[in-house]
C-alpha atoms as a PDB file:
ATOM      1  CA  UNK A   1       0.000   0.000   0.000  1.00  0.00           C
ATOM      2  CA  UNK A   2       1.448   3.490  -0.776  1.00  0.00           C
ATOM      3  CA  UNK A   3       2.237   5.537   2.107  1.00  0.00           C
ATOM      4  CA  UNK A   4       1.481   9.557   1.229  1.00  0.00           C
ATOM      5  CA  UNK A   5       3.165  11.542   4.183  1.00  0.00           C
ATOM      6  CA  UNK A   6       1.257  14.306   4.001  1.00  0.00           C
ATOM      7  CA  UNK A   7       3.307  16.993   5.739  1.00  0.00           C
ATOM      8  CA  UNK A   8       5.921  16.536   3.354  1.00  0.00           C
ATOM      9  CA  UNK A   9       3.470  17.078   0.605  1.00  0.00           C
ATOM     10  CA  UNK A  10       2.544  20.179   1.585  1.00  0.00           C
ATOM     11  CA  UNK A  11       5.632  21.541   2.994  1.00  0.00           C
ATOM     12  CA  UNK A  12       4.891  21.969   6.857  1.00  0.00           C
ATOM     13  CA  UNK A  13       6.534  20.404   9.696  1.00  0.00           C
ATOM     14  CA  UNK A  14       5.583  17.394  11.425  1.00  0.00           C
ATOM     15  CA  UNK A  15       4.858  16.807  15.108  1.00  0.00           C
ATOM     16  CA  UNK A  16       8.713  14.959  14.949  1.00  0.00           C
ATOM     17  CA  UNK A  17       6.781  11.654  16.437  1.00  0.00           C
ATOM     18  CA  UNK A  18       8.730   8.495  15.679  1.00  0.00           C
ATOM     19  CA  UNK A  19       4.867   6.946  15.633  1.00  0.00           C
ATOM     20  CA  UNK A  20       2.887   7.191  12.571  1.00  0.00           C
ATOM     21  CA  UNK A  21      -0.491   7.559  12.680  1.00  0.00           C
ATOM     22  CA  UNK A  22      -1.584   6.777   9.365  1.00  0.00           C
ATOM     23  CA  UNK A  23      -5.004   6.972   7.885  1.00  0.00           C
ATOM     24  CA  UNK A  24      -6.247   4.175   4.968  1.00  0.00           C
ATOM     25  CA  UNK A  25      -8.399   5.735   2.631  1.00  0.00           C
ATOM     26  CA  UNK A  26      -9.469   4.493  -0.727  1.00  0.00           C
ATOM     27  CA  UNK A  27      -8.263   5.818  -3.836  1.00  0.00           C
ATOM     28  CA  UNK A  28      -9.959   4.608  -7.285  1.00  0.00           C
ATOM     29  CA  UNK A  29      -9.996   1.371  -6.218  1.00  0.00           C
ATOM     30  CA  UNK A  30      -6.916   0.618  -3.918  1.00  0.00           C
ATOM     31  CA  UNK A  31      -6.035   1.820  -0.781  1.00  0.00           C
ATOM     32  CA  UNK A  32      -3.360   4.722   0.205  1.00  0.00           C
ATOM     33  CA  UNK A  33      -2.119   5.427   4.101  1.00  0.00           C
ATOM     34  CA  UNK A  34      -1.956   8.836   4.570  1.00  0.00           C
ATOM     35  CA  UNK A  35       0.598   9.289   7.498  1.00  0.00           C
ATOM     36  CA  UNK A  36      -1.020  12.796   9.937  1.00  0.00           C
ATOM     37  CA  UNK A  37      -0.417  14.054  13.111  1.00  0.00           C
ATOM     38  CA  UNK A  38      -3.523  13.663  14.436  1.00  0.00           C
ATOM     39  CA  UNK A  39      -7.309  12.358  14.283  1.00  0.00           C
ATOM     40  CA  UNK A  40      -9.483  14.931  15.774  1.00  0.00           C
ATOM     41  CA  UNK A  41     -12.498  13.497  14.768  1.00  0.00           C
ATOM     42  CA  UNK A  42     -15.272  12.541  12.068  1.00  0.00           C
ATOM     43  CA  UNK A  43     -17.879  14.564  10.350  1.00  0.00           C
ATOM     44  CA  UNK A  44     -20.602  14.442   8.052  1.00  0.00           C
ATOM     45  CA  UNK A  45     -19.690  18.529   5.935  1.00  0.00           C
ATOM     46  CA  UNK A  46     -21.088  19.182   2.843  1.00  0.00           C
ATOM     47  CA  UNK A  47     -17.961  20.263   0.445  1.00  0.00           C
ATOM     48  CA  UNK A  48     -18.113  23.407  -1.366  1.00  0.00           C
ATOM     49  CA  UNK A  49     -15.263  23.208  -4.957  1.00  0.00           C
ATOM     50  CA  UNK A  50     -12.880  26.193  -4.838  1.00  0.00           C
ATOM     51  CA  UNK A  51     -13.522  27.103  -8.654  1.00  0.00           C
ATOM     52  CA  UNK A  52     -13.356  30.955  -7.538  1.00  0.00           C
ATOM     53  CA  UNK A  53     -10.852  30.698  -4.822  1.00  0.00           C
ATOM     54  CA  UNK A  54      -7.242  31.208  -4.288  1.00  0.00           C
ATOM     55  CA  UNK A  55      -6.551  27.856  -4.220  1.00  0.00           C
ATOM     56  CA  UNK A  56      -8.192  27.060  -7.531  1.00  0.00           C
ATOM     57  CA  UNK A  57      -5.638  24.402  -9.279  1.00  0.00           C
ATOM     58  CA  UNK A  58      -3.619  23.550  -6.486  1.00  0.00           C
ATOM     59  CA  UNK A  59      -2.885  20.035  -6.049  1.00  0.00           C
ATOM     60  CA  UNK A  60      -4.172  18.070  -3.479  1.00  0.00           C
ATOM     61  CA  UNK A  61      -7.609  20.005  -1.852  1.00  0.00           C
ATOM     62  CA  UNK A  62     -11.301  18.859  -3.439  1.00  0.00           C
ATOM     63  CA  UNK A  63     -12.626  21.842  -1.827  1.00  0.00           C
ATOM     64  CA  UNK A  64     -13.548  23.190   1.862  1.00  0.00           C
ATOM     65  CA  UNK A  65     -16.534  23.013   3.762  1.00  0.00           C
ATOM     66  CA  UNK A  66     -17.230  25.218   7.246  1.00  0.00           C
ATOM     67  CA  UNK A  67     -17.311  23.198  10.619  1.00  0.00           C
ATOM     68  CA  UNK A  68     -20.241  23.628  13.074  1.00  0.00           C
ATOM     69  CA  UNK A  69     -18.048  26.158  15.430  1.00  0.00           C
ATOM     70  CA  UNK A  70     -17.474  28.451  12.348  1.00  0.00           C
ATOM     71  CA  UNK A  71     -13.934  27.005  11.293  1.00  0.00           C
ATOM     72  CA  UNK A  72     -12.856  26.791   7.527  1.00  0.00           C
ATOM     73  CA  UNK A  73     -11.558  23.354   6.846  1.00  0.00           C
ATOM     74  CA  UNK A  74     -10.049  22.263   3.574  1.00  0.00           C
ATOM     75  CA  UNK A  75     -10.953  18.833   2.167  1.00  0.00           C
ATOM     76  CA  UNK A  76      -7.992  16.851   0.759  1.00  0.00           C
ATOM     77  CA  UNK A  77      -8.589  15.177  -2.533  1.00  0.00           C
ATOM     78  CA  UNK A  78      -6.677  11.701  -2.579  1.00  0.00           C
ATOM     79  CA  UNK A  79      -7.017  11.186  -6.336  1.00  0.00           C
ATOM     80  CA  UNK A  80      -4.400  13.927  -6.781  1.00  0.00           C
ATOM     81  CA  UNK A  81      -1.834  13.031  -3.726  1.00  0.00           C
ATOM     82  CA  UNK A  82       0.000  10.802  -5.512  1.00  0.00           C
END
């Protein structure tokens, strides 16, 4: 299974754990661990595309959706990780 290490992807630092915590998700067809720092949780969002927004084109977000407390979270889109 491919391992996507996702702070490396996007060019932040890690939490410098020698653990990985790493998250299977499925990716046409196969699965993919994505290695994160965390799991804070699981939601139902509905996701909204960034056609008009800044982030239009870049690699690796689907869109973003805003959490119940008012937060903006972006939604990573595993088709284009790899």
């Amino acid at each position: 299974m491919p391992i996507v290490r996702l702070h490396k992807l996007f060019g932040i630092d890690s939490n410098g754990s020698e653990d990985l915590l790493v998250v299977v998700v499925e990716r046409g067809g196969s699965n993919v661990g994505l290695v994160v720092d965390q799991v804070i949780g699981q939601q139902e969002v509905i996701i909204k595309t960034l056609d008009n927004s800044i982030l239009k084109g870049v690699k690796g977000f689907a869109g973003a959706t805003i959490l119940g407390d008012g937060n903006v979270a972006l939604i990573v889109d595993v088709v284009t990780l790899l």
